[in-house]
Protein backbone atom coordinates (compact mmCIF):
# COMPACT_ATOMS: atom_id res chain seq x y z
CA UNK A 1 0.00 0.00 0.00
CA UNK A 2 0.97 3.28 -0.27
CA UNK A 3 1.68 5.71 2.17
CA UNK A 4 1.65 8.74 0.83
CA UNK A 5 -0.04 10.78 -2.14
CA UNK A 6 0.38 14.05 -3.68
CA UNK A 7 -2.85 15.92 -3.65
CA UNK A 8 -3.17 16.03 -7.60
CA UNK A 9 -3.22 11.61 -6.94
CA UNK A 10 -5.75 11.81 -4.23
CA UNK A 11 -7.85 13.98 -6.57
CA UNK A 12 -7.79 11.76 -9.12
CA UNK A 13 -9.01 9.03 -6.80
CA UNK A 14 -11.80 10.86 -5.00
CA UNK A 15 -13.36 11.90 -8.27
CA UNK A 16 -13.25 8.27 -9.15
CA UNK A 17 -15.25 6.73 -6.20
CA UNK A 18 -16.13 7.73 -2.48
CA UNK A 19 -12.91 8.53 0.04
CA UNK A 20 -12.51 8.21 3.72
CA UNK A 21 -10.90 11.16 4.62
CA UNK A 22 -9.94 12.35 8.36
CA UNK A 23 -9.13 15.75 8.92
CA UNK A 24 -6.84 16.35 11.97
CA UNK A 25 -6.67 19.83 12.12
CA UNK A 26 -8.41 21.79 15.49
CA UNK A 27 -11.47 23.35 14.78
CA UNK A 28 -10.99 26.45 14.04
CA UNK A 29 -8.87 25.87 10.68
CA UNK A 30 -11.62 23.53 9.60
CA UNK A 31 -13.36 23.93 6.47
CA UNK A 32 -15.28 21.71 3.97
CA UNK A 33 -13.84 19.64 1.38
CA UNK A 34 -15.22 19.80 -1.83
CA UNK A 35 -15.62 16.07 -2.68
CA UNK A 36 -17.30 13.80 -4.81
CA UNK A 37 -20.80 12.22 -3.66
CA UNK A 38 -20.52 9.79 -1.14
CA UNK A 39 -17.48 10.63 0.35
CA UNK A 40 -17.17 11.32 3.87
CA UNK A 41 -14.51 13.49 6.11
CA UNK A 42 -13.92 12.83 9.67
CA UNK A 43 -13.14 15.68 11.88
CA UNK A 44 -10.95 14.41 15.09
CA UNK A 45 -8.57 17.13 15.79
CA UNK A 46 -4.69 15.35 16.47
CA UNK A 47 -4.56 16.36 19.66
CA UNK A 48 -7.20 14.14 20.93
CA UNK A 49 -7.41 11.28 18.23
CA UNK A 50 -4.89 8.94 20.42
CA UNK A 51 -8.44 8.94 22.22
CA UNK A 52 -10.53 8.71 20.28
CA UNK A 53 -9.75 5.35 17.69
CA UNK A 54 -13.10 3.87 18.63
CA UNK A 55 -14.73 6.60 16.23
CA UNK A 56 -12.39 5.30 13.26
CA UNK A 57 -12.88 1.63 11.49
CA UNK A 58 -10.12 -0.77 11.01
CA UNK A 59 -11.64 -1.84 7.31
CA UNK A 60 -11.52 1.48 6.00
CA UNK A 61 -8.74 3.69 4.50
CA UNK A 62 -8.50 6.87 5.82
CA UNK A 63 -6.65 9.88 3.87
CA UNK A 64 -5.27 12.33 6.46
CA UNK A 65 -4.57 16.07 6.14
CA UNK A 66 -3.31 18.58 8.43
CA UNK A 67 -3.31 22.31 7.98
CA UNK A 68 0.34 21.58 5.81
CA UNK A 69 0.63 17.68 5.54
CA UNK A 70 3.92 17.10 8.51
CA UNK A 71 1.48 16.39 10.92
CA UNK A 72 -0.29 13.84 9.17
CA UNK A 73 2.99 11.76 8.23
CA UNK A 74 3.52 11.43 12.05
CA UNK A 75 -0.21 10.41 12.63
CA UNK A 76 0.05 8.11 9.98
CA UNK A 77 2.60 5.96 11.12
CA UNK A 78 0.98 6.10 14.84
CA UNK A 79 -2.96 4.85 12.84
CA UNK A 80 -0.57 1.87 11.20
CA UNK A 81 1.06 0.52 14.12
CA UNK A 82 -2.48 0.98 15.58
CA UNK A 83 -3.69 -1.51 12.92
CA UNK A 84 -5.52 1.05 10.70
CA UNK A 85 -5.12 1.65 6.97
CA UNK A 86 -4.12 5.47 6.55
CA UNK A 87 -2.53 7.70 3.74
CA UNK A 88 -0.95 10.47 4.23
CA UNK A 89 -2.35 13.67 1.47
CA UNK A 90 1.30 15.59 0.83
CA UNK A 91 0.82 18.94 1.63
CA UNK A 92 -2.18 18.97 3.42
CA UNK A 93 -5.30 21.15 3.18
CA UNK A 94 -3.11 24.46 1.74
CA UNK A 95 -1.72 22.06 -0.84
CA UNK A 96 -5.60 20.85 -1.67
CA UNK A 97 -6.29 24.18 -1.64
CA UNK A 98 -3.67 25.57 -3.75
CA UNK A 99 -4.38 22.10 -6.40
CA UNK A 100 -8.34 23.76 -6.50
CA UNK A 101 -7.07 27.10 -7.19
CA UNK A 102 -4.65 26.28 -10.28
């Protein structure tokens, strides 16, 4: 699997069929994602998801974003030797938006 994607691949795949995504960043930096029908985004701000993995599911593969994508590397590799499937978005939410922009 792989770990990582650059925002124009993830993109490509969540205009193709429905994404899991989980958004880490704290609530006040939070703002929608515009993706395709059926996809769903997870809000559980970093801070407190070590306490909350009961709200994620082990069979589904979550995307994860931060406000600039370092975050979300770290997380990632904490969600895997947790037992979940995770990929990290490069860049993060400014990347996504910058990709939307262009």
């Amino acid at each position: 699997m792989n770990y990582s994607v650059t925002t124009k691949e993830f993109m490509m795949l969540a205009a193709k069929e429905p994404v899991d995504v989980l958004d880490l960043r704290d609530p006040e930096f939070v703002d929608s994602f515009d993706l395709s029908e059926g996809s769903n985004v997870t809000h559980i701000p970093l801070t407190q998801l070590p306490n909350r993995l009961g709200q994620l599911d082990r069979g589904k593969t979550y995307y994860l974003f931060t406000q600039f994508g370092g975050r979300s590397k770290t997380m990632a590799q904490f969600l895997r030797n947790e037992g979940f499937q995770v990929v990290n978005v490069i860049g993060g939410t400014s990347a996504y938006k910058q990709y939307l922009a262009s």
